[in-house]
Structures are given as C-alpha cells and as structure tokens.
PDB file of N, CA and C in Angstrom:
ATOM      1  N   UNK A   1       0.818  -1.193   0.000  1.00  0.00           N
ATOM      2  CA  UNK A   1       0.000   0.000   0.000  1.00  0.00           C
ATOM      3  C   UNK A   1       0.866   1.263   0.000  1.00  0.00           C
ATOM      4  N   UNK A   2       2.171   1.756   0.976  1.00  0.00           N
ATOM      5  CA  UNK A   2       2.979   2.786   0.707  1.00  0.00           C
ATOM      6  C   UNK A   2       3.383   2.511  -0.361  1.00  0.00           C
ATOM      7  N   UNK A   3       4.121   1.448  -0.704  1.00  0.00           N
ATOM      8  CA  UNK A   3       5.289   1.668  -2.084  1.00  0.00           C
ATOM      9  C   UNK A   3       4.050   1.765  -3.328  1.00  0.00           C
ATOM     10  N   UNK A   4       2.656   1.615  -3.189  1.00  0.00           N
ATOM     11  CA  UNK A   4       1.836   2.379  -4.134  1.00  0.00           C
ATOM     12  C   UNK A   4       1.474   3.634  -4.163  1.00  0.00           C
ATOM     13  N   UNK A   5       1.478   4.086  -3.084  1.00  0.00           N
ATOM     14  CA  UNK A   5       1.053   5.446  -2.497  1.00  0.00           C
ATOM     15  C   UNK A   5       2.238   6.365  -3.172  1.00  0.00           C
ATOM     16  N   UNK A   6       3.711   5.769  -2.530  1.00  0.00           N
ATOM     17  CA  UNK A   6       5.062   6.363  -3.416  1.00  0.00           C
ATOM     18  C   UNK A   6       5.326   6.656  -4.680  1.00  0.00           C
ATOM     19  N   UNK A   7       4.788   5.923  -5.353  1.00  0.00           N
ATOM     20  CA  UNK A   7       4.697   5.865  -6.958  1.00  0.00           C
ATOM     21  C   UNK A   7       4.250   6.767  -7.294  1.00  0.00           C
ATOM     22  N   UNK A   8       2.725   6.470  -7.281  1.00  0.00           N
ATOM     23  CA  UNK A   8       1.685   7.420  -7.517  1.00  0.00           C
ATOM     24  C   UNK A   8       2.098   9.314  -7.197  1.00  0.00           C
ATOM     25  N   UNK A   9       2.436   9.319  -5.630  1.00  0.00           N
ATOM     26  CA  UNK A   9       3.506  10.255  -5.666  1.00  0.00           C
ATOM     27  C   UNK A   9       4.538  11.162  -6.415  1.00  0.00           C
ATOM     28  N   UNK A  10       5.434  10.027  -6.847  1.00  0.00           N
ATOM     29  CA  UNK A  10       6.761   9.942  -7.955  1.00  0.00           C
ATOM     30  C   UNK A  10       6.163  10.211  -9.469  1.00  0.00           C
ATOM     31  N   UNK A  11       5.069   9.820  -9.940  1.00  0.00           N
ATOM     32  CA  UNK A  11       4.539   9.892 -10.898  1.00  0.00           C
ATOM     33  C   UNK A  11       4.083  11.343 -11.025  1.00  0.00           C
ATOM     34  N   UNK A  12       3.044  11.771 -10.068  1.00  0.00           N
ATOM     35  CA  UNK A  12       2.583  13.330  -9.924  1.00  0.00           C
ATOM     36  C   UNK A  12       3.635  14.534 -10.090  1.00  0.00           C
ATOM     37  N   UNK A  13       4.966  13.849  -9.361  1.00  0.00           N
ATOM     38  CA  UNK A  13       5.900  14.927  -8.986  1.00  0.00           C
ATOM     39  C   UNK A  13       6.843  14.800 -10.738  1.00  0.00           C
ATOM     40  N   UNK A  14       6.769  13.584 -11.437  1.00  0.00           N
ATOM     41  CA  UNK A  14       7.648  13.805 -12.836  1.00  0.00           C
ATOM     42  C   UNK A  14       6.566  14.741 -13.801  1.00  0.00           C
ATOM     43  N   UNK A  15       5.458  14.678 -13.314  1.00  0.00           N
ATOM     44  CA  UNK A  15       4.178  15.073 -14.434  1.00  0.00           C
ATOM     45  C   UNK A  15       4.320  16.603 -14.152  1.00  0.00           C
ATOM     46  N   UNK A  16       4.846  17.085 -12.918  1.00  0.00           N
ATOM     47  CA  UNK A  16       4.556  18.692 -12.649  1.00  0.00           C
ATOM     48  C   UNK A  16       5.379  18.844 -13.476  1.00  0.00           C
ATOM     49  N   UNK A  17       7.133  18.058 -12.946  1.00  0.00           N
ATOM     50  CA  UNK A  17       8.403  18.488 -13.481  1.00  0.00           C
ATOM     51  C   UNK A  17       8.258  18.868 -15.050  1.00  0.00           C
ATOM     52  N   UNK A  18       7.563  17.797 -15.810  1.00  0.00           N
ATOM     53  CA  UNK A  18       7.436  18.211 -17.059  1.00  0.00           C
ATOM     54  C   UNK A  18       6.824  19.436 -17.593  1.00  0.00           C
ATOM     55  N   UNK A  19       5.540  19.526 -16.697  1.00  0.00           N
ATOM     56  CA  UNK A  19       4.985  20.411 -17.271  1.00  0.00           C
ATOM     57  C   UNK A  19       5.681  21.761 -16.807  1.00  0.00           C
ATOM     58  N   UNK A  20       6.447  22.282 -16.363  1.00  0.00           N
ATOM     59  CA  UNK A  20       7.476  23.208 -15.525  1.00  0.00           C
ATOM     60  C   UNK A  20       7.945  23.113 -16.466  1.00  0.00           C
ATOM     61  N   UNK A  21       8.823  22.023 -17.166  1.00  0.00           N
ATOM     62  CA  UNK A  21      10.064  21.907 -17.943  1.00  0.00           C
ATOM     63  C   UNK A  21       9.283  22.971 -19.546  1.00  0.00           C
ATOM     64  N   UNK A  22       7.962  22.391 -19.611  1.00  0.00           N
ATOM     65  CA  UNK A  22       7.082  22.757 -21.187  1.00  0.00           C
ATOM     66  C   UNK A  22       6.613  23.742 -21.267  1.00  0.00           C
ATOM     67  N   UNK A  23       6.034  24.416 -20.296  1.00  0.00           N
ATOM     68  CA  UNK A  23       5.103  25.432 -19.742  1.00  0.00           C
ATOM     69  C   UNK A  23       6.161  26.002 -19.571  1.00  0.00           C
ATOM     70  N   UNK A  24       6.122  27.817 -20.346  1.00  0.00           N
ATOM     71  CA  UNK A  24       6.887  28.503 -19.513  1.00  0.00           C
ATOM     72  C   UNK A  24       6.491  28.950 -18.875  1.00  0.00           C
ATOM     73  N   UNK A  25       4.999  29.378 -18.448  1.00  0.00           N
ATOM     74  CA  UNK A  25       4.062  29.979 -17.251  1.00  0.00           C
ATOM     75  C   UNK A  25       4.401  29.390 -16.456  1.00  0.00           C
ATOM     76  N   UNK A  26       4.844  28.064 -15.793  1.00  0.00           N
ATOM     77  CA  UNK A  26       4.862  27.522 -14.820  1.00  0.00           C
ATOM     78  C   UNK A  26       6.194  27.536 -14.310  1.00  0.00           C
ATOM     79  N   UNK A  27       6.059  27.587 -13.084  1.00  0.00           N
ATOM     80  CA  UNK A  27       7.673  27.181 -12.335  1.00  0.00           C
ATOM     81  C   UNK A  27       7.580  26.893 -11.116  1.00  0.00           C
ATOM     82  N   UNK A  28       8.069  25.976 -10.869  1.00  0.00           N
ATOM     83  CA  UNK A  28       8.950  25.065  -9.428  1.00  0.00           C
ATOM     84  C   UNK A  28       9.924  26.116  -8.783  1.00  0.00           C
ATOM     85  N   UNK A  29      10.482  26.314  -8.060  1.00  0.00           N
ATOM     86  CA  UNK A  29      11.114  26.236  -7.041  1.00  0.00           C
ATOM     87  C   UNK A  29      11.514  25.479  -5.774  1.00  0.00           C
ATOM     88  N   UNK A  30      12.315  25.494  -5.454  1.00  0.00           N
ATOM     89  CA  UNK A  30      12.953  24.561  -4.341  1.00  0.00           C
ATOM     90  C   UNK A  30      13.501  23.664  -4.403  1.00  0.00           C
ATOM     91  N   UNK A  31      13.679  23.527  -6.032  1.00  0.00           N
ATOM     92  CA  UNK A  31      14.441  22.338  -6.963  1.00  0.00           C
ATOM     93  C   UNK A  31      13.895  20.724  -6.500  1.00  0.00           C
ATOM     94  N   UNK A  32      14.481  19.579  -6.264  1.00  0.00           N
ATOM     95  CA  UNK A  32      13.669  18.502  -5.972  1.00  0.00           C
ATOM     96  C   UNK A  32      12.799  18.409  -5.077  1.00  0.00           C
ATOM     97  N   UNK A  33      13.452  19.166  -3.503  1.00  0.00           N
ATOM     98  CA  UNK A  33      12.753  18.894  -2.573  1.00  0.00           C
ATOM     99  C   UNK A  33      11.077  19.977  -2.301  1.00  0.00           C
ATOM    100  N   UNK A  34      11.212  21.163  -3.360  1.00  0.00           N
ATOM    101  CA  UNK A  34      10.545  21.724  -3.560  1.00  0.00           C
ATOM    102  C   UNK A  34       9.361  21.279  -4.458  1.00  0.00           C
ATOM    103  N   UNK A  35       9.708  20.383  -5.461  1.00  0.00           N
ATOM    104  CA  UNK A  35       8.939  19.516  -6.553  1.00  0.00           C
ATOM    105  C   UNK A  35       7.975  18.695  -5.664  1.00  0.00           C
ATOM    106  N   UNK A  36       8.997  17.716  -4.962  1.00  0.00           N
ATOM    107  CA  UNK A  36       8.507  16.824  -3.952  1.00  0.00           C
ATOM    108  C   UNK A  36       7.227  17.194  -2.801  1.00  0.00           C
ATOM    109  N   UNK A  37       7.450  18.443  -2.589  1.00  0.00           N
ATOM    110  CA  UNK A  37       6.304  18.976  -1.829  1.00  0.00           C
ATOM    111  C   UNK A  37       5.051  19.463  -2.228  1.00  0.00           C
ATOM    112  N   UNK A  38       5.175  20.154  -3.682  1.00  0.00           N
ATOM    113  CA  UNK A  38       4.337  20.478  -4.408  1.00  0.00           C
ATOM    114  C   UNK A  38       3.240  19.706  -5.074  1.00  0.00           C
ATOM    115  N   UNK A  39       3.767  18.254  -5.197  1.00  0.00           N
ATOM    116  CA  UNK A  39       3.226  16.967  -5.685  1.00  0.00           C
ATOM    117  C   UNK A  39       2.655  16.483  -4.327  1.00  0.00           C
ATOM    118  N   UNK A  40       3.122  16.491  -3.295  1.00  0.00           N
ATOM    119  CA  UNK A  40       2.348  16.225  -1.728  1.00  0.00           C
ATOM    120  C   UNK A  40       1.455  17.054  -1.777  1.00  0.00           C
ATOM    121  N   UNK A  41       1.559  18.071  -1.885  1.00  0.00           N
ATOM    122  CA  UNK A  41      -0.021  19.519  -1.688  1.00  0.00           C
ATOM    123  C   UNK A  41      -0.976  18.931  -2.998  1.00  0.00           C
ATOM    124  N   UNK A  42      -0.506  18.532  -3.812  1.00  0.00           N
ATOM    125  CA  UNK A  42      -1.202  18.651  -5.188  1.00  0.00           C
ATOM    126  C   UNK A  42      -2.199  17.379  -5.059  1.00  0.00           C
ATOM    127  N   UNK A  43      -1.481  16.607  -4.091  1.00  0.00           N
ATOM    128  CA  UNK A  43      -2.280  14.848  -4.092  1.00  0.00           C
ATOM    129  C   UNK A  43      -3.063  15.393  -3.096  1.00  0.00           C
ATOM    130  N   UNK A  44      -3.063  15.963  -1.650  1.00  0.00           N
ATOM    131  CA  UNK A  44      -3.710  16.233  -0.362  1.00  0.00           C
ATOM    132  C   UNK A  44      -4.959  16.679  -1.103  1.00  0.00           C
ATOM    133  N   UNK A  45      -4.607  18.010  -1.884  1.00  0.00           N
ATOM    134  CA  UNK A  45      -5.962  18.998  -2.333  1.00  0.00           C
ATOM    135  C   UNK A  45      -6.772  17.794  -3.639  1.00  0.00           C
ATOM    136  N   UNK A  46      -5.953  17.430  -4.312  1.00  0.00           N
ATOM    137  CA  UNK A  46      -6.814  16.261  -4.993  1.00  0.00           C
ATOM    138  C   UNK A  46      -7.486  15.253  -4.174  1.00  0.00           C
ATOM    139  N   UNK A  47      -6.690  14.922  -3.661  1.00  0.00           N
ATOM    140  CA  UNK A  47      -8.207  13.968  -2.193  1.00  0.00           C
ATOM    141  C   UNK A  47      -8.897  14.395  -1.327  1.00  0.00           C
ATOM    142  N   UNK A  48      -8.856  15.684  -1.156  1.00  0.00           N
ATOM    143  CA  UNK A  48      -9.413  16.012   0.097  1.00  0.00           C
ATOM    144  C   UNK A  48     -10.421  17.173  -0.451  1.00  0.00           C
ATOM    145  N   UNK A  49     -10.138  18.063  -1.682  1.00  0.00           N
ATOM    146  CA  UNK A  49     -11.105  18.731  -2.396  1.00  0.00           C
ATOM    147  C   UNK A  49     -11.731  18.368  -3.485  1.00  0.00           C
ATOM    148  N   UNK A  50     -10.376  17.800  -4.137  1.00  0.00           N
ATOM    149  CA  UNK A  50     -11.231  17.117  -5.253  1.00  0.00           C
ATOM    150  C   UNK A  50     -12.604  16.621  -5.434  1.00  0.00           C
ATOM    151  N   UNK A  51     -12.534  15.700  -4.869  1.00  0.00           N
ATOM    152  CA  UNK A  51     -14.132  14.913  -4.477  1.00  0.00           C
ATOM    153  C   UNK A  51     -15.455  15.892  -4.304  1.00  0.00           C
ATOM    154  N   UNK A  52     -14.979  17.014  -3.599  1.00  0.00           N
ATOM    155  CA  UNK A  52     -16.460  17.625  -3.399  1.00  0.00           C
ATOM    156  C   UNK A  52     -16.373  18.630  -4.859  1.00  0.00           C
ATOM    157  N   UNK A  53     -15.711  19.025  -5.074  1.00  0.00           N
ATOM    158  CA  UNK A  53     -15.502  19.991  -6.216  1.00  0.00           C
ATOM    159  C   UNK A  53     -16.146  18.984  -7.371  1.00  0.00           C
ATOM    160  N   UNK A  54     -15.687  18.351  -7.374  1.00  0.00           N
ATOM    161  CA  UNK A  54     -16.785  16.940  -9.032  1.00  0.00           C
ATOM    162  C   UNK A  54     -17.495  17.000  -8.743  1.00  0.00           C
ATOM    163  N   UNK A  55     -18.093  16.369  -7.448  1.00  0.00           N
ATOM    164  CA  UNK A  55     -19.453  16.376  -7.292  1.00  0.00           C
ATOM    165  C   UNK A  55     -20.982  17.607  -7.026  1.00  0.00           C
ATOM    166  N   UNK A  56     -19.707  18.462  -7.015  1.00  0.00           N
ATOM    167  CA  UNK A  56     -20.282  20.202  -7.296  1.00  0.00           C
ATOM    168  C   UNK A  56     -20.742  20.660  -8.709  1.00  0.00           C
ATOM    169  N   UNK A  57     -19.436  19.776  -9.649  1.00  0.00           N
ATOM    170  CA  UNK A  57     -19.565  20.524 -10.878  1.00  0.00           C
ATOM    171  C   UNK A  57     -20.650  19.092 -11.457  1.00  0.00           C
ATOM    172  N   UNK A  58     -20.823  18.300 -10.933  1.00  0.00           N
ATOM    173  CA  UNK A  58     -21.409  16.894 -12.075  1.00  0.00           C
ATOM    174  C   UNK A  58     -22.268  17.749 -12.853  1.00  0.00           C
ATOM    175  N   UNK A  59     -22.963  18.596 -12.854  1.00  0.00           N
ATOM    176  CA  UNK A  59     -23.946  18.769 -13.980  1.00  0.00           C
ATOM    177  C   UNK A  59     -23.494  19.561 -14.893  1.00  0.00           C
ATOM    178  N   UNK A  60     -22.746  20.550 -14.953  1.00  0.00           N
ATOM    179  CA  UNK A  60     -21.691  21.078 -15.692  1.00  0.00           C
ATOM    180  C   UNK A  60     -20.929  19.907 -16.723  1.00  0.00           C
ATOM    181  N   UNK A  61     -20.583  19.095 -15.873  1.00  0.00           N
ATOM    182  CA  UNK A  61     -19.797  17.956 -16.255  1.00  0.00           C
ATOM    183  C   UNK A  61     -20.177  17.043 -17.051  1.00  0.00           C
ATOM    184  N   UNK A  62     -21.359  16.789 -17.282  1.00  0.00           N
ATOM    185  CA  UNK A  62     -22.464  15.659 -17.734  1.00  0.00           C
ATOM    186  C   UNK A  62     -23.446  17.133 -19.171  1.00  0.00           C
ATOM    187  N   UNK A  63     -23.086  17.991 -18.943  1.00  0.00           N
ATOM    188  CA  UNK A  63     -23.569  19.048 -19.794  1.00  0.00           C
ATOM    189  C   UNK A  63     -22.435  19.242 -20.752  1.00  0.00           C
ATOM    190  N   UNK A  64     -21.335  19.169 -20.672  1.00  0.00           N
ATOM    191  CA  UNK A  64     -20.276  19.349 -21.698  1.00  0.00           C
ATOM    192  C   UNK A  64     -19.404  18.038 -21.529  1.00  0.00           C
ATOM    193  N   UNK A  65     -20.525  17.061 -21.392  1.00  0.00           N
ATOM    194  CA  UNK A  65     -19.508  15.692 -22.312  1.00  0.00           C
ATOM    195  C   UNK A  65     -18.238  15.608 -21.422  1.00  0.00           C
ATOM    196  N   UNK A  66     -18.318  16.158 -19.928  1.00  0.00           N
ATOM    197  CA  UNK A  66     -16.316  15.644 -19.241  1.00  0.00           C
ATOM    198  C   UNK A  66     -15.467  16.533 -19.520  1.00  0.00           C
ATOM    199  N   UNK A  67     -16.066  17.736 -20.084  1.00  0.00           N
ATOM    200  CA  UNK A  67     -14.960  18.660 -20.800  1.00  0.00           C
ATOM    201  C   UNK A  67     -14.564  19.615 -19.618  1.00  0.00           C
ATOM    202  N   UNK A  68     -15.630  19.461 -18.548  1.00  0.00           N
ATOM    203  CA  UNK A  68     -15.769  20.439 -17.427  1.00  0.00           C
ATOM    204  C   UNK A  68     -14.833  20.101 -16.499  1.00  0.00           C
ATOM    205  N   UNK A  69     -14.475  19.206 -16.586  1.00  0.00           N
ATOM    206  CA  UNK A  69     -13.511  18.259 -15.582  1.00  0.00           C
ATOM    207  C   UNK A  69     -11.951  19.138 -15.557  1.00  0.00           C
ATOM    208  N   UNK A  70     -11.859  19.603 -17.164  1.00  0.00           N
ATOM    209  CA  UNK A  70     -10.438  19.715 -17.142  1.00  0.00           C
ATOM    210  C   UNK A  70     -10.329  21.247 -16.271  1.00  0.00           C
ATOM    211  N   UNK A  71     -11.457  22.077 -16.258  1.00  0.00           N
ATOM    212  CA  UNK A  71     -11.410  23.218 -15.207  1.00  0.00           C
ATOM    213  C   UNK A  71     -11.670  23.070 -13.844  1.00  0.00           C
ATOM    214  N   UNK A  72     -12.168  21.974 -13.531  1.00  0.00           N
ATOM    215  CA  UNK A  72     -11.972  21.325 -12.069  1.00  0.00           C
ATOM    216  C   UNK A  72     -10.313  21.011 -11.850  1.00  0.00           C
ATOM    217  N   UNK A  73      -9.914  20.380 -12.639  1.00  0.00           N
ATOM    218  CA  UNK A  73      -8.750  20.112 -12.437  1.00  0.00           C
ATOM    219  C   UNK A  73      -7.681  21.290 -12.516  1.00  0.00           C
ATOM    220  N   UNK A  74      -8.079  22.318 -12.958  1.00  0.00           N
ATOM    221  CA  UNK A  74      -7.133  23.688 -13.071  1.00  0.00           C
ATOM    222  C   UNK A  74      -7.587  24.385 -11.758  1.00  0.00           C
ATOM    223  N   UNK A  75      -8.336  24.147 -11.215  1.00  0.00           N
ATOM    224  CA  UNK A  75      -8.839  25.018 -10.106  1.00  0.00           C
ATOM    225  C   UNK A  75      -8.196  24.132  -8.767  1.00  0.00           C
ATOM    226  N   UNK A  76      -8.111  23.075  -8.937  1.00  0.00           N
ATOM    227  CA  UNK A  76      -7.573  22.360  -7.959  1.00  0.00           C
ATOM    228  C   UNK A  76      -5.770  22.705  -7.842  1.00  0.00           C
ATOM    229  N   UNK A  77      -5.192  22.986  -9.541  1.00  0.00           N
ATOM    230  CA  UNK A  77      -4.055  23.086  -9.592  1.00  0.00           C
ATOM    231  C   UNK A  77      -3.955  24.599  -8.882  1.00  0.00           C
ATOM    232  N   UNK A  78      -4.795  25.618  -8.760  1.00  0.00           N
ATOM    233  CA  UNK A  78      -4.550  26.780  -8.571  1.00  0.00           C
ATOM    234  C   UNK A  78      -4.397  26.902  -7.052  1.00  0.00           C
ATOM    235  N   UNK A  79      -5.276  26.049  -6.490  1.00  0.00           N
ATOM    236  CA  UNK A  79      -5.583  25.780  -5.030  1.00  0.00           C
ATOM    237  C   UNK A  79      -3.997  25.199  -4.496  1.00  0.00           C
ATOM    238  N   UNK A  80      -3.840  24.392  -5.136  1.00  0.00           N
ATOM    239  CA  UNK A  80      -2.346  24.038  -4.689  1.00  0.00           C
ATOM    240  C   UNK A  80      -1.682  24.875  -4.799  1.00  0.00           C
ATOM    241  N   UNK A  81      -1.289  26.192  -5.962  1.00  0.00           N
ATOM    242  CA  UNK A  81      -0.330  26.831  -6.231  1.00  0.00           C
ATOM    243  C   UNK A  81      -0.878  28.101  -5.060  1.00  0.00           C
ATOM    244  N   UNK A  82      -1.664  28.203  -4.591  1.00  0.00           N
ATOM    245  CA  UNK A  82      -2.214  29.429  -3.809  1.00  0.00           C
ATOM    246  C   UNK A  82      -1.368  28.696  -2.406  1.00  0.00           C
ATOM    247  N   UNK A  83      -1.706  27.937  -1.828  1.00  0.00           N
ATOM    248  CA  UNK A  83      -1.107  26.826  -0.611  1.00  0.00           C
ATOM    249  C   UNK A  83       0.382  26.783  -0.821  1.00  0.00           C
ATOM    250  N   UNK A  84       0.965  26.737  -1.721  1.00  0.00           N
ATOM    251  CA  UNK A  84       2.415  26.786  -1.651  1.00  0.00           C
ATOM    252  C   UNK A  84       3.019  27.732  -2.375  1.00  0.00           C
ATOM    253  N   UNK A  85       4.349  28.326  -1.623  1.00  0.00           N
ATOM    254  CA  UNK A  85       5.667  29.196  -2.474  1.00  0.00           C
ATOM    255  C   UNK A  85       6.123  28.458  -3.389  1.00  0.00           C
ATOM    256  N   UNK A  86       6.688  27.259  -3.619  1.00  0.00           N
ATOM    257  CA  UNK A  86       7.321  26.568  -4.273  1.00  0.00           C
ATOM    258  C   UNK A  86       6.640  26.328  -5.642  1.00  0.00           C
ATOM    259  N   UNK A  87       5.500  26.822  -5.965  1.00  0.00           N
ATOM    260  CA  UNK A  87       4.526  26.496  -7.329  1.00  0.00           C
ATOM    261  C   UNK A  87       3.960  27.858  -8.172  1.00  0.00           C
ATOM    262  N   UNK A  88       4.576  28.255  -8.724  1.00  0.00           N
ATOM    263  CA  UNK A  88       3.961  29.401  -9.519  1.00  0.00           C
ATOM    264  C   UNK A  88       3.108  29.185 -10.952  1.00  0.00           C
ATOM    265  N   UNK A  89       1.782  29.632 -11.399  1.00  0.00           N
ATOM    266  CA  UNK A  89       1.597  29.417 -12.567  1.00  0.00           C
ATOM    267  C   UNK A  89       1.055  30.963 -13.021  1.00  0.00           C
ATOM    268  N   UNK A  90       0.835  30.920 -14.240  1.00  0.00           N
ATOM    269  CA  UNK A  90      -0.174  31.846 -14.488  1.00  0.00           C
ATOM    270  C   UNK A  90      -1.489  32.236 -14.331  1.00  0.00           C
ATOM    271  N   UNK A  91      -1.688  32.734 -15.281  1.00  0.00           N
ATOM    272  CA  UNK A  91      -3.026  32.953 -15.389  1.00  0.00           C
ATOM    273  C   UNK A  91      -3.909  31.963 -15.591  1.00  0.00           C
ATOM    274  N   UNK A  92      -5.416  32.016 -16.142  1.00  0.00           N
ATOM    275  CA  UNK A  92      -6.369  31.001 -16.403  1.00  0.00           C
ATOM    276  C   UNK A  92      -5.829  30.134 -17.491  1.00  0.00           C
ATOM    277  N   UNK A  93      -5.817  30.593 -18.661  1.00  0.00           N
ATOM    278  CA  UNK A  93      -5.297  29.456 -19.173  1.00  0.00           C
ATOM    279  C   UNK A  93      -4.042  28.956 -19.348  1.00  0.00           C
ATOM    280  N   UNK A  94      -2.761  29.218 -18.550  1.00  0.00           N
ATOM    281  CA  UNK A  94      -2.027  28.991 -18.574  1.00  0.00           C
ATOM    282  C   UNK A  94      -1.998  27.781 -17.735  1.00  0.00           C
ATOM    283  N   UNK A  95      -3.504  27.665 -16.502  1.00  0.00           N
ATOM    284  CA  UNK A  95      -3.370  26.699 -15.084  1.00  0.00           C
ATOM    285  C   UNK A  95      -4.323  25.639 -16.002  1.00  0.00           C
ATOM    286  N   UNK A  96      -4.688  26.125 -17.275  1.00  0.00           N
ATOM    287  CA  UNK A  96      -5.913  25.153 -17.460  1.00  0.00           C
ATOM    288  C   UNK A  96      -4.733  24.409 -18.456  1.00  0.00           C
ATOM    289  N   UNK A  97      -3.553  24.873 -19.537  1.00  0.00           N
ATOM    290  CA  UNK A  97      -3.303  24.240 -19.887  1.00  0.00           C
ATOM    291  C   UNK A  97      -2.116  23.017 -19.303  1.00  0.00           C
ATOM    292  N   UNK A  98      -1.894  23.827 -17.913  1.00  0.00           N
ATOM    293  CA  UNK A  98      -0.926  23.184 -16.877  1.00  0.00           C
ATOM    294  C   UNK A  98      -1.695  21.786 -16.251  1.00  0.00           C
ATOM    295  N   UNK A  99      -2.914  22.317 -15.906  1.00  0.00           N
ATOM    296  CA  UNK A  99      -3.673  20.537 -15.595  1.00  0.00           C
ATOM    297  C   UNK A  99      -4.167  19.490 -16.366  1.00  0.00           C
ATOM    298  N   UNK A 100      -4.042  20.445 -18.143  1.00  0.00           N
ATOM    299  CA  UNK A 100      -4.784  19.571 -18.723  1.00  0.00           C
ATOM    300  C   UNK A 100      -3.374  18.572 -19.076  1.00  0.00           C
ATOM    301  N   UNK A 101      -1.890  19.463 -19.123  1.00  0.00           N
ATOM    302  CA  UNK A 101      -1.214  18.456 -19.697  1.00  0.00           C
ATOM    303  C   UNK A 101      -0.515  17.490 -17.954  1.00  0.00           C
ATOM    304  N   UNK A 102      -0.408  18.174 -17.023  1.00  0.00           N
ATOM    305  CA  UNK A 102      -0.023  17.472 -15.905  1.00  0.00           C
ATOM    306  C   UNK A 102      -1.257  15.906 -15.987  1.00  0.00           C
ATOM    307  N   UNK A 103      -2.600  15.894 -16.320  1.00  0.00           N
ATOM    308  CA  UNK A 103      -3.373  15.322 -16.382  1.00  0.00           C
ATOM    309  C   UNK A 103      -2.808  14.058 -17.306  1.00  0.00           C
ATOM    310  N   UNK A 104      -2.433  14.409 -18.617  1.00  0.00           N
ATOM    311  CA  UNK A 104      -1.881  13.440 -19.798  1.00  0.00           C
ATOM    312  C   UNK A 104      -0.975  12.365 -19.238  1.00  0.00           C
ATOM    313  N   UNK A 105       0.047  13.942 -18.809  1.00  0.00           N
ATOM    314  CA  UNK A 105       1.258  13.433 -18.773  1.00  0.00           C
ATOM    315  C   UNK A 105       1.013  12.306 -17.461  1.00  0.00           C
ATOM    316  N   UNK A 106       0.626  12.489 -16.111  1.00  0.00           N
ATOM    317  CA  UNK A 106       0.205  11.087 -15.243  1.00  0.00           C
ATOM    318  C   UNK A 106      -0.275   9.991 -15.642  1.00  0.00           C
ATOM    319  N   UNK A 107      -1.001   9.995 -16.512  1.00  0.00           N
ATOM    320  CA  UNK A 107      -2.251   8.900 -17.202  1.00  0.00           C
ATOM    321  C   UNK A 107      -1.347   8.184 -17.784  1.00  0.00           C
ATOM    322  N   UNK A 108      -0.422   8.689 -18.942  1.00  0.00           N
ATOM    323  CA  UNK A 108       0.324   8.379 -19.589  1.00  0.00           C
ATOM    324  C   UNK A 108       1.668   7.415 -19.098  1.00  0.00           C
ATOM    325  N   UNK A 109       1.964   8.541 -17.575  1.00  0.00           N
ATOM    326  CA  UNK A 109       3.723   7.669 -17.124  1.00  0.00           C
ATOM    327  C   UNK A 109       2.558   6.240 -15.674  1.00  0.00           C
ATOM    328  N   UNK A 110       1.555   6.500 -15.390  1.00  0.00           N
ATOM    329  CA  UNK A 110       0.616   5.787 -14.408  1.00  0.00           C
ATOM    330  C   UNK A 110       0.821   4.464 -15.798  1.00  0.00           C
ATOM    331  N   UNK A 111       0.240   4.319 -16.805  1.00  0.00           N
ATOM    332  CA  UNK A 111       0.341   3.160 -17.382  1.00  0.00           C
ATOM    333  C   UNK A 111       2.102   2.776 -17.661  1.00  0.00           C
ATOM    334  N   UNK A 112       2.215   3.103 -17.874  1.00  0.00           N
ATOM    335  CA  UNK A 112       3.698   2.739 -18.540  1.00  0.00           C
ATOM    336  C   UNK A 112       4.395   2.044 -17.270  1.00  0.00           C
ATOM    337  N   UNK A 113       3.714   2.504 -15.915  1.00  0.00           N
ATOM    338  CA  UNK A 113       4.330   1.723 -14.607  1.00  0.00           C
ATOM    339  C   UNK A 113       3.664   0.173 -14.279  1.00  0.00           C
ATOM    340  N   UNK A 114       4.155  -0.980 -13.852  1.00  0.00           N
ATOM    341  CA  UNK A 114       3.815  -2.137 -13.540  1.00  0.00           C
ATOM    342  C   UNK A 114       2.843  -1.719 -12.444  1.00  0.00           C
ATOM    343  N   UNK A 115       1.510  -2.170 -12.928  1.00  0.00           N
ATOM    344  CA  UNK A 115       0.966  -2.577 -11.663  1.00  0.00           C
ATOM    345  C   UNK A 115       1.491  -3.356 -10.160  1.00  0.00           C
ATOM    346  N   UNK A 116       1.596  -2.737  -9.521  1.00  0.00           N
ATOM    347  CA  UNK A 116       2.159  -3.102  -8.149  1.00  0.00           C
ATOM    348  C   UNK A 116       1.220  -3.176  -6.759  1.00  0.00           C
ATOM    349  N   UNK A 117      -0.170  -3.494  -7.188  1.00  0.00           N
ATOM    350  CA  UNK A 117      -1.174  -3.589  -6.027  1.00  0.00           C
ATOM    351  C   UNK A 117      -1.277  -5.357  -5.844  1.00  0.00           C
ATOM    352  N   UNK A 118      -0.613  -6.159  -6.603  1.00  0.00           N
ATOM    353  CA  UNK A 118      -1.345  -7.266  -6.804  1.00  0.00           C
ATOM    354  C   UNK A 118      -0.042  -8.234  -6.620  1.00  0.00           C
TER     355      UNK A 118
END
C-alpha cells in the first residue's frame, strides 16, 4: 500500500516536473525537494477537495460531455499553487493548460508503470 502510495507520488511529482520543464508559465522552485512537496499539496488537495468539487460541478460535467472536468482540475491546480511558495503558474489558461497536460502526462507515465497492487 505505501510503495503504491510512493509511486503514484513519484509519478505526480515527474508530471509537474514536465509540465514546468514545457510550460513557460509555470515554475517550481525549491528544486527537488521543492517539486517533492508540491506533488504532496497537489495529491492532499486532490483527495481532500477534489471529491467535493466533481461532485459540485457533475452537472456542468455531464452538460459538456467531461470537458468540465479539465477546469476542475485547473482550479484544484490553482488551489495548490495558492497553498504553496514553491509552485507558480499563471493565469487562467495557462493553469488550465498546466492541468490539462499534468493530467496526460500522469495517465500516460501511471500506465507505462507495472501494476504493483497485486
């Protein structure tokens, strides 16, 4: 259960890095250990707000086909970047295109990892 929890973690924190690295709106500070924390705030506010925030927007969400999701997910990224020094982004669409690709980019390195629950 940790060394899944870790991953998942490790995964969030390469997905910011990238999008930092792509995004020039975006920037890290605090170099790894700063990354590392930012991906801790980013998972906390995804479990702990996330959930009510979907279930706020479901009709929004179910009205534009899931498309609504990806501004849930920028608002969550903003919430994190408001909560920490170490996370700067821009503006609106600079956070919308920061979650939509932090979003990819997890989905993307989450498969490419061995399932390790089993």
């Amino acid at each position: 259960m940790l060394r899944i929890l870790l991953l998942r973690w490790a995964i969030i924190a390469v997905a910011i890095a990238i999008a930092a690295a792509i995004l020039p709106s975006v920037h890290v500070d605090g170099g790894f250990f700063g990354l590392i924390g930012v991906a801790l705030i980013f998972g906390l506010v995804n479990a702990l707000i996330g959930p009510i925030l979907r279930l706020l927007s479901l009709p929004l969400t179910l009205i534009t086909f899931g498309l609504f999701s990806l501004i849930v997910n920028a608002v969550l990224l903003a919430i994190t970047a408001g909560l920490t020094d170490n996370l700067d982004v821009g503006g609106f669409f600079s956070v919308v295109l920061a979650a939509f690709l932090i979003s990819v980019l997890s989905t993307i390195l989450a498969a490419l990892v061995p399932d390790t629950s089993g």
